[in-house]
Protein backbone atom coordinates (compact mmCIF):
# COMPACT_ATOMS: atom_id res chain seq x y z
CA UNK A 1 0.00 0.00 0.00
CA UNK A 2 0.99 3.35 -0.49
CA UNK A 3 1.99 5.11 2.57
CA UNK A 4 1.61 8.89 1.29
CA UNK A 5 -1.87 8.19 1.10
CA UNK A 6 -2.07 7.75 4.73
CA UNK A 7 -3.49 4.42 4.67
CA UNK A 8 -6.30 6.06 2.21
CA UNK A 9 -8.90 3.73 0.73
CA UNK A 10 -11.61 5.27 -1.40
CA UNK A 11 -15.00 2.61 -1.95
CA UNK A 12 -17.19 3.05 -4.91
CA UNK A 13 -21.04 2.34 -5.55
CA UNK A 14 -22.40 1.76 -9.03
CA UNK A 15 -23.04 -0.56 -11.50
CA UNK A 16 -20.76 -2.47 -13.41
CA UNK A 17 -20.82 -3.10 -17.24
CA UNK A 18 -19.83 -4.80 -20.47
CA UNK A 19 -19.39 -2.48 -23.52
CA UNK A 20 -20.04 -3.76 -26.68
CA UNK A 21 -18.41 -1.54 -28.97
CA UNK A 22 -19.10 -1.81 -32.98
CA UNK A 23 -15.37 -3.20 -34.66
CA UNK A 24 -14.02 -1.34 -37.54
CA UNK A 25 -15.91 2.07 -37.05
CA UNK A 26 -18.87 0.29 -38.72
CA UNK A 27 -22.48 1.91 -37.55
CA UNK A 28 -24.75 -0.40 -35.84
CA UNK A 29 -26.87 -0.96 -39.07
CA UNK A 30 -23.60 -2.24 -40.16
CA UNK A 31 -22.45 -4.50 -37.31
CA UNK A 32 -20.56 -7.77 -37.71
CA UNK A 33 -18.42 -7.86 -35.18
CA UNK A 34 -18.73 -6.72 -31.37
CA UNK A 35 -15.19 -5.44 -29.31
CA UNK A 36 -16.07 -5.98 -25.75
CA UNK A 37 -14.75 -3.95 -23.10
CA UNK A 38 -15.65 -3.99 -18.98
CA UNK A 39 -17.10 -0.36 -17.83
CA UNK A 40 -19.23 2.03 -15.78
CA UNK A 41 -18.48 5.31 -14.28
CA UNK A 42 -17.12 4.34 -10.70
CA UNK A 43 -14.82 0.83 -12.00
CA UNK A 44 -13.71 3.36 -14.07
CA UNK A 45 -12.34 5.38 -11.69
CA UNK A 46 -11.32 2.65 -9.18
CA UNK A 47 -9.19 0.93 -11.86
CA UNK A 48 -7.26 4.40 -12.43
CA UNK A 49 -6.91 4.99 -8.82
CA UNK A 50 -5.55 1.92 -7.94
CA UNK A 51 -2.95 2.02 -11.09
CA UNK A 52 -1.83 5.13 -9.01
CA UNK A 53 -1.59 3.76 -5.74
CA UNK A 54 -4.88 4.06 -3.73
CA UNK A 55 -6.62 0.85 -2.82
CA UNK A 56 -9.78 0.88 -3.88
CA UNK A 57 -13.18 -1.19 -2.92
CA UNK A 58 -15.84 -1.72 -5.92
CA UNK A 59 -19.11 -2.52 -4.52
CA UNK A 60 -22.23 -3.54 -6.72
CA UNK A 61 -24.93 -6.63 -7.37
CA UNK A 62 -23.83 -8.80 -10.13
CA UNK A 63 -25.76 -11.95 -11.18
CA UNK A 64 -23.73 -15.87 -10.88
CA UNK A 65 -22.77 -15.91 -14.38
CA UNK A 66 -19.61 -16.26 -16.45
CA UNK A 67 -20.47 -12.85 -18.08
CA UNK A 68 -19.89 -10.95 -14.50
CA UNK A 69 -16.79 -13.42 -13.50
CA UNK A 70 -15.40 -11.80 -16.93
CA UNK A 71 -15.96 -8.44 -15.83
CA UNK A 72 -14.96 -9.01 -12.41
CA UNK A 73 -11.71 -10.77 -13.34
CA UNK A 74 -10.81 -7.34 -15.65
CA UNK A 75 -11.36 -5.17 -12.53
CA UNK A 76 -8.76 -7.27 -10.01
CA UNK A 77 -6.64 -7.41 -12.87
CA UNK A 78 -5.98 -3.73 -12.02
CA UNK A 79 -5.79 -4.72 -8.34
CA UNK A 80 -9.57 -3.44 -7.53
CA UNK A 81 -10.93 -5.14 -4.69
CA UNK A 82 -14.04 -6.54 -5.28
CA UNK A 83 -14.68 -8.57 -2.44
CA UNK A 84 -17.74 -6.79 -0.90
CA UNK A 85 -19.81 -7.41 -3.94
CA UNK A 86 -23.14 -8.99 -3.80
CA UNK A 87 -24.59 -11.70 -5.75
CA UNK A 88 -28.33 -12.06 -7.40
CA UNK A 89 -30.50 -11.34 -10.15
CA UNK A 90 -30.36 -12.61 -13.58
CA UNK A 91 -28.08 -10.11 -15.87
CA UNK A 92 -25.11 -8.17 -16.26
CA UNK A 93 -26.22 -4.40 -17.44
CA UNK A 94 -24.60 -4.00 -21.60
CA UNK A 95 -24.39 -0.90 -23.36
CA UNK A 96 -23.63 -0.80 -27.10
CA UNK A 97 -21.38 2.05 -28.40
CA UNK A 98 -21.32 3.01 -32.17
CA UNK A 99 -17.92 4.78 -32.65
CA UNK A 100 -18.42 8.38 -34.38
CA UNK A 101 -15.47 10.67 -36.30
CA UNK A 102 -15.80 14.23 -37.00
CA UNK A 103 -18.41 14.56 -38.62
CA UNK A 104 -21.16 12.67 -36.48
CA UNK A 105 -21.69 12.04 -32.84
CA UNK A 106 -20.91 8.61 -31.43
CA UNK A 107 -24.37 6.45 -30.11
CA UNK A 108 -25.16 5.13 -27.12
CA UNK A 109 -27.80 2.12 -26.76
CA UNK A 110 -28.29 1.11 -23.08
CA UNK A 111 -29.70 -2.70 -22.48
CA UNK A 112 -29.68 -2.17 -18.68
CA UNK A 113 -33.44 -3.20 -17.79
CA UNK A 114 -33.85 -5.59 -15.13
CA UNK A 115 -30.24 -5.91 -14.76
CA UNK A 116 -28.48 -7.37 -11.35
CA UNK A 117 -28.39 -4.02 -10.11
CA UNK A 118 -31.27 -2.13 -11.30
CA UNK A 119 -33.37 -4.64 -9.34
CA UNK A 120 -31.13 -4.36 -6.17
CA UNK A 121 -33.39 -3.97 -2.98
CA UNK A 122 -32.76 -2.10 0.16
CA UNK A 123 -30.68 -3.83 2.54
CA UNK A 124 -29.01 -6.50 0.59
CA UNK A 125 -25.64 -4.47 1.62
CA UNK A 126 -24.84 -3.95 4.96
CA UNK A 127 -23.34 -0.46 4.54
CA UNK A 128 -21.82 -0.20 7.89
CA UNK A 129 -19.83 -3.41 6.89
CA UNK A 130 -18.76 -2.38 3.63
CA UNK A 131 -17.46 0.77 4.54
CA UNK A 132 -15.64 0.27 7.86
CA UNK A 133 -12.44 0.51 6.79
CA UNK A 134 -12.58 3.03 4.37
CA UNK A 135 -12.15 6.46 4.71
CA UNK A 136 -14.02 8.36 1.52
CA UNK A 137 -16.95 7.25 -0.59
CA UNK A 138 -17.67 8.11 -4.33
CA UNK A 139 -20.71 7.56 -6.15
CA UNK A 140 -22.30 8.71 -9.48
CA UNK A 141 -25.50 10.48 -10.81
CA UNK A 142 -25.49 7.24 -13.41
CA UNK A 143 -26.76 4.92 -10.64
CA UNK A 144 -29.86 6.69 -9.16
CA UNK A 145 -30.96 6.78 -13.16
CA UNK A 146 -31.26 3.02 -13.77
CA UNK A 147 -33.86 2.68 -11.32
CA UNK A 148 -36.41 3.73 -8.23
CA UNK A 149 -34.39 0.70 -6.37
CA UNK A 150 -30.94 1.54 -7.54
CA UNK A 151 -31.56 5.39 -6.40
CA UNK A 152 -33.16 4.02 -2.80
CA UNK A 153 -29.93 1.70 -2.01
CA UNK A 154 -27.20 4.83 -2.97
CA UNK A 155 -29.16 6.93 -0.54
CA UNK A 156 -28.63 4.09 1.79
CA UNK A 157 -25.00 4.26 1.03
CA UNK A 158 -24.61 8.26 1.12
CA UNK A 159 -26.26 8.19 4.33
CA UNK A 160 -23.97 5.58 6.11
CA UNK A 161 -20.61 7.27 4.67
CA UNK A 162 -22.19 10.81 5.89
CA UNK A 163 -22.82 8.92 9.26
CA UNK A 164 -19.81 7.89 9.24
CA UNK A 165 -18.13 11.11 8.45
CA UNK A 166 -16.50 10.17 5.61
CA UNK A 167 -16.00 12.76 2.46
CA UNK A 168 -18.23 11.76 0.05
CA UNK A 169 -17.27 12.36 -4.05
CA UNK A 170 -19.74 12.33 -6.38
CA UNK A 171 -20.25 12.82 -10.19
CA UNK A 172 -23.12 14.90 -11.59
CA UNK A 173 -22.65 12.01 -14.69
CA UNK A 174 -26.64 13.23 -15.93
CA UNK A 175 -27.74 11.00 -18.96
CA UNK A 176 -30.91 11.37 -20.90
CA UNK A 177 -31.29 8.02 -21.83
CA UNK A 178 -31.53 7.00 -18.52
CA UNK A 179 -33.71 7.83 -16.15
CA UNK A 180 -37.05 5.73 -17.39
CA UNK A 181 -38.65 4.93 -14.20
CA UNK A 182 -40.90 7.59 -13.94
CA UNK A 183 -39.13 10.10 -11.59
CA UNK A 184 -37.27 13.61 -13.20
CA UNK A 185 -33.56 13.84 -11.71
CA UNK A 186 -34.47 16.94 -9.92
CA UNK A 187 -37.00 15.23 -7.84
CA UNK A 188 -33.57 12.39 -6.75
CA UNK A 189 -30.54 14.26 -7.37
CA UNK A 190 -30.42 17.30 -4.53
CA UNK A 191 -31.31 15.19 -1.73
CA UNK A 192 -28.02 12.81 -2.54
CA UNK A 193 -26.08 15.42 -3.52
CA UNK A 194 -26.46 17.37 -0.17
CA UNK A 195 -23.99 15.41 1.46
CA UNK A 196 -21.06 15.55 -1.07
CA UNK A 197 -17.92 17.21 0.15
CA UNK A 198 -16.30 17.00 -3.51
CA UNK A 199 -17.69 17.22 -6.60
CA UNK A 200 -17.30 16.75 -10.11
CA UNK A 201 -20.47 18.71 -12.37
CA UNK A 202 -21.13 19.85 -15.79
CA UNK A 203 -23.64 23.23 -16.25
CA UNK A 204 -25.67 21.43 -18.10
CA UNK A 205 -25.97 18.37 -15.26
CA UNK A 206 -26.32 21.37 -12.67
CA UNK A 207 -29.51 23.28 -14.70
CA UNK A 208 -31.14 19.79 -15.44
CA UNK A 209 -30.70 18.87 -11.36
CA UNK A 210 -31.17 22.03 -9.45
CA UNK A 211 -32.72 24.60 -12.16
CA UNK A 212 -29.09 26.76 -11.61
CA UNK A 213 -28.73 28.65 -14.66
CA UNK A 214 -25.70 30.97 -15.85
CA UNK A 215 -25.06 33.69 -18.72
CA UNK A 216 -23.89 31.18 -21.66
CA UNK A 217 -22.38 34.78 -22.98
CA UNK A 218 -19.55 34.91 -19.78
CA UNK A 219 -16.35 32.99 -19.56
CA UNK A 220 -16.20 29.69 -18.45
CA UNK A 221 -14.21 30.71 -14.79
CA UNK A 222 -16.99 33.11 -14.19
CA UNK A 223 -19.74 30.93 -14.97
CA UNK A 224 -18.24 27.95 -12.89
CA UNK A 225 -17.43 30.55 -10.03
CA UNK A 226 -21.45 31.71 -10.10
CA UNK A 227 -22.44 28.50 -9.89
CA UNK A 228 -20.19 27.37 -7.06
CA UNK A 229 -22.05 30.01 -4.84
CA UNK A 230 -25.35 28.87 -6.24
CA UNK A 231 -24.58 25.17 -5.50
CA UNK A 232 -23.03 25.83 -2.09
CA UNK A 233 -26.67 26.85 -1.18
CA UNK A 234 -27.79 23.44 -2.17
CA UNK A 235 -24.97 21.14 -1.47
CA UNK A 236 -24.07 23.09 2.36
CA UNK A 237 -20.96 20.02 2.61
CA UNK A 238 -18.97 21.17 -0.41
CA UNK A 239 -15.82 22.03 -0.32
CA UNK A 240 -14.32 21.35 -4.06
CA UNK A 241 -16.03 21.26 -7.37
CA UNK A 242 -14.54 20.40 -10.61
CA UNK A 243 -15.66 21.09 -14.36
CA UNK A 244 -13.87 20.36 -17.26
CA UNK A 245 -14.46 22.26 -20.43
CA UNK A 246 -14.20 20.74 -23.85
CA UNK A 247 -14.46 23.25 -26.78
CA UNK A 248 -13.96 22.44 -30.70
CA UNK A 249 -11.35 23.59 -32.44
CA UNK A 250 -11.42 22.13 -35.96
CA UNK A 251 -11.20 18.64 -35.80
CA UNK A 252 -9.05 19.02 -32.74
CA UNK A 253 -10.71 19.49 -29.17
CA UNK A 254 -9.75 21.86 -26.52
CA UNK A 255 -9.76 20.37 -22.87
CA UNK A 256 -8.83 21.99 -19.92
CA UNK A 257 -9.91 21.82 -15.90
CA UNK A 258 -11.46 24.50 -13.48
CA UNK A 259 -11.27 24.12 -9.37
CA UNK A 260 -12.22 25.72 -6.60
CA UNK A 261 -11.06 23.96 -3.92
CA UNK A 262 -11.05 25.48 0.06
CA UNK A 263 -12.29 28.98 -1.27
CA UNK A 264 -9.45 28.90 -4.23
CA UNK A 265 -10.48 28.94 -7.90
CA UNK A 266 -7.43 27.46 -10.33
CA UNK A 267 -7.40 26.26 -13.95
CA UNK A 268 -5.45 24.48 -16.87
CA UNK A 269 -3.87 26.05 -19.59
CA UNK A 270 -5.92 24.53 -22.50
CA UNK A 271 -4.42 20.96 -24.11
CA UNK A 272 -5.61 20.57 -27.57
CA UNK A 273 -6.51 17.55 -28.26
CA UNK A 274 -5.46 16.32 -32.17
CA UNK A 275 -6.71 12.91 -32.15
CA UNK A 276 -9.31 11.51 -29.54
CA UNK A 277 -9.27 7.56 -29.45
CA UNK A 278 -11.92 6.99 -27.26
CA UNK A 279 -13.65 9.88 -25.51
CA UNK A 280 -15.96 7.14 -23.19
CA UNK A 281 -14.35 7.39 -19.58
CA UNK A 282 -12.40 10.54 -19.72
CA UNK A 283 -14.76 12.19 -16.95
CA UNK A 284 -13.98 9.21 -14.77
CA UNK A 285 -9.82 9.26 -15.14
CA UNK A 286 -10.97 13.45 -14.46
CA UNK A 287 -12.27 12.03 -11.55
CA UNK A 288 -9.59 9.86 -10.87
CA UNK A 289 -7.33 12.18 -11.03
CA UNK A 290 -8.79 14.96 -8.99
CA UNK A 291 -8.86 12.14 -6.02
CA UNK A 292 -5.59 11.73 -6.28
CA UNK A 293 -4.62 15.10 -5.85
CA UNK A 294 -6.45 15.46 -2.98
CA UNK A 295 -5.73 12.37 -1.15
CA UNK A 296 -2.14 13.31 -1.76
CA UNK A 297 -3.29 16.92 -0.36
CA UNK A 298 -1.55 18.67 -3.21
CA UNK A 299 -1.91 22.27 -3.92
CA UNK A 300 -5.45 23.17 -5.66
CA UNK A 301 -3.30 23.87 -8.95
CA UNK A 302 -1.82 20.51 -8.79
CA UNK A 303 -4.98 18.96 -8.16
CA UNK A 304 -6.69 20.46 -10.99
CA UNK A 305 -3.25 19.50 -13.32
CA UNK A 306 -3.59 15.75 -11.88
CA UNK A 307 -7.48 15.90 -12.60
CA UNK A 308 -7.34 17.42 -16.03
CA UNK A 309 -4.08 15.04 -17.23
CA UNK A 310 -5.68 11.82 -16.95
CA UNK A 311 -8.68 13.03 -18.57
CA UNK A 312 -6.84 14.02 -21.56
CA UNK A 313 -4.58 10.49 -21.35
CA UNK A 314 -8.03 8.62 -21.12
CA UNK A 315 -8.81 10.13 -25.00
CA UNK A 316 -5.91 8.11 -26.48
CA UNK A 317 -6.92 4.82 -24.51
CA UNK A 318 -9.68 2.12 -26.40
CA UNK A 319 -11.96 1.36 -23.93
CA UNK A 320 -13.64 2.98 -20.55
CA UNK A 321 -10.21 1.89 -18.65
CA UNK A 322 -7.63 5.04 -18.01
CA UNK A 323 -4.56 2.55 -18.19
CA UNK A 324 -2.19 4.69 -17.21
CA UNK A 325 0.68 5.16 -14.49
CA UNK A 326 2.19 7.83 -12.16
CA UNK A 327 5.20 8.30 -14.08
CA UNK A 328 2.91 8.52 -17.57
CA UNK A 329 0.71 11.11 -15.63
CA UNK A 330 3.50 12.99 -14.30
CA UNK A 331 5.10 13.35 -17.81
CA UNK A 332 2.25 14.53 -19.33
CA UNK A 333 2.12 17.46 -16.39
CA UNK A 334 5.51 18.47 -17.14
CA UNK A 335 6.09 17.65 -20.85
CA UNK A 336 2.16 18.09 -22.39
CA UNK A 337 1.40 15.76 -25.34
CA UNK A 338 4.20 13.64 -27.13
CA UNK A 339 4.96 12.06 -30.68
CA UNK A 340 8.20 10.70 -29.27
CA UNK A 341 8.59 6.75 -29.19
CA UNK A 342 10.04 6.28 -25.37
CA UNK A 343 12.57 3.86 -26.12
């Protein structure tokens, strides 16, 4: 274990997933061959974090099939502990992924109904037990979407870690394909996200969730300050919030990170961005990153560098996994992007 972390451990709640992404580029109409790869939001960011040095604890419901030992076996191949999962229910949740270019949008087609975990019940983890010896909790607003019961059991989880006193990380992670049960996200969303200390939040996310609107005509660092204050009114725990900002520029993107952090604002230069891989997972390695910045209890500028580097890394990487290291990390901080073989 890492000792700088002070014996950290950060546990996760959410649900895991196979990816079936369309080979070749093809469309879906076109499909004749299916890449898999293992995902969701919070593996995601447990795989990165323990690459970098920070146990981690995934905890989910995943059915007694070969389909979930697959996806299991991917996550402790990066060292995530998986050992307070629970077991039931009939399918692992897919989602297919039709790759786009630059001239149309990548598609998303979730087959996540009735899945292991969207028909989790109350109860069925004993909170207190799974996060005794952990000191900071991190969710997503992806799981409260599946379902009524998904949404019920991360309340059950936000309220032990805030019992607890842990800091509590969460995602804003809206998506409008979700979210089928009945129920708008602003009726779910503020009373989990009252208890986060940290955050991670898009302006779109944060109008759909709380009705917080700002001037689309002022920079981005004034906009994300406004809506800090705003926030802070709903979410009285916070502490940190993170945004990144991703801006066309040609066929090349423009990424860059905004913090505030103890009463601080910081940001990124911009990194442009000439080729993105695979864009799927590059708010969870943000994530990632920004965890390990704080758990390390770096300065907010460093933090926001950390959180901001792997999300860029995560673009050049096929599949939801950031595979990355410290040293690769670090390099990018210093050095920026590189054509360079390392040999």
């Amino acid at each position: 274990m890492n000792t700088n972390t002070s014996q950290t451990k950060i546990a996760t709640f959410g649900e895991l997933l196979l990816r079936m992404n369309v080979a070749n580029g093809n469309r879906f109409t076109q499909a004749n061959e299916i890449k898999i790869y293992v995902g969701g939001a919070e593996a995601n960011v447990c795989v990165l974090l323990s690459q970098l040095g920070i146990p981690t604890d995934y905890i989910t419901r995943l059915p007694q099939n070969d389909l979930a030992q697959l996806a299991v076996n991917e996550l402790q191949k990066y060292k995530v502990n998986t050992s307070k999962c629970v077991y039931g229910g009939d399918r692992l949740g897919l989602y297919f992924v039709e790759a786009g270019n630059q001239i149309r949008q990548s598609q998303v087609i979730y087959d996540r109904s009735n899945s292991s975990f969207a028909t989790i019940q109350k109860d069925q983890i004993n909170w207190d037990l799974a996060l005794a010896d952990v000191n900071h909790f991190h969710w997503s607003g992806i799981s409260p979407g599946v379902s009524d019961e998904a949404a019920q059991v991360c309340k059950e989880a936000i309220l032990a870690a805030h019992q607890k006193g842990l800091p509590i990380s969460s995602d804003f992670n809206y998506r409008s394909k979700l979210w089928q049960y009945g129920k708008h996200p602003s009726e779910i969303m503020p009373d989990l996200l009252q208890y986060s200390t940290i955050t991670v939040a898009d302006l779109d996310a944060i109008e759909i969730y709380f009705g917080i609107k700002t001037d689309p005509n002022e920079s981005d660092a004034d906009r994300f300050q406004k809506t800090f204050e705003l926030l802070k009114v709903k979410m009285p725990f916070l502490k940190t919030l993170a945004m990144s900002f991703r801006k066309s520029d040609g066929p090349a993107h423009l990424y860059k990170g905004l913090l505030i952090h103890e009463g601080n604002f910081y940001q990124t230069p911009e990194h442009k961005i000439h080729v993105v891989t695979d864009q799927i997972g590059s708010g969870d390695a943000f994530n990632a990153g920004l965890l390990y910045g704080l758990t390390h209890k770096l300065s907010g500028q460093e933090c926001i560098e950390w959180a901001t580097a792997c999300g860029v890394i995560k673009q050049s990487i096929h599949g939801d996994f950031a595979i990355s290291t410290l040293d690769e990390v670090s390099h990018f901080i210093k050095n920026g992007s590189s054509n360079r073989i390392n040999r």
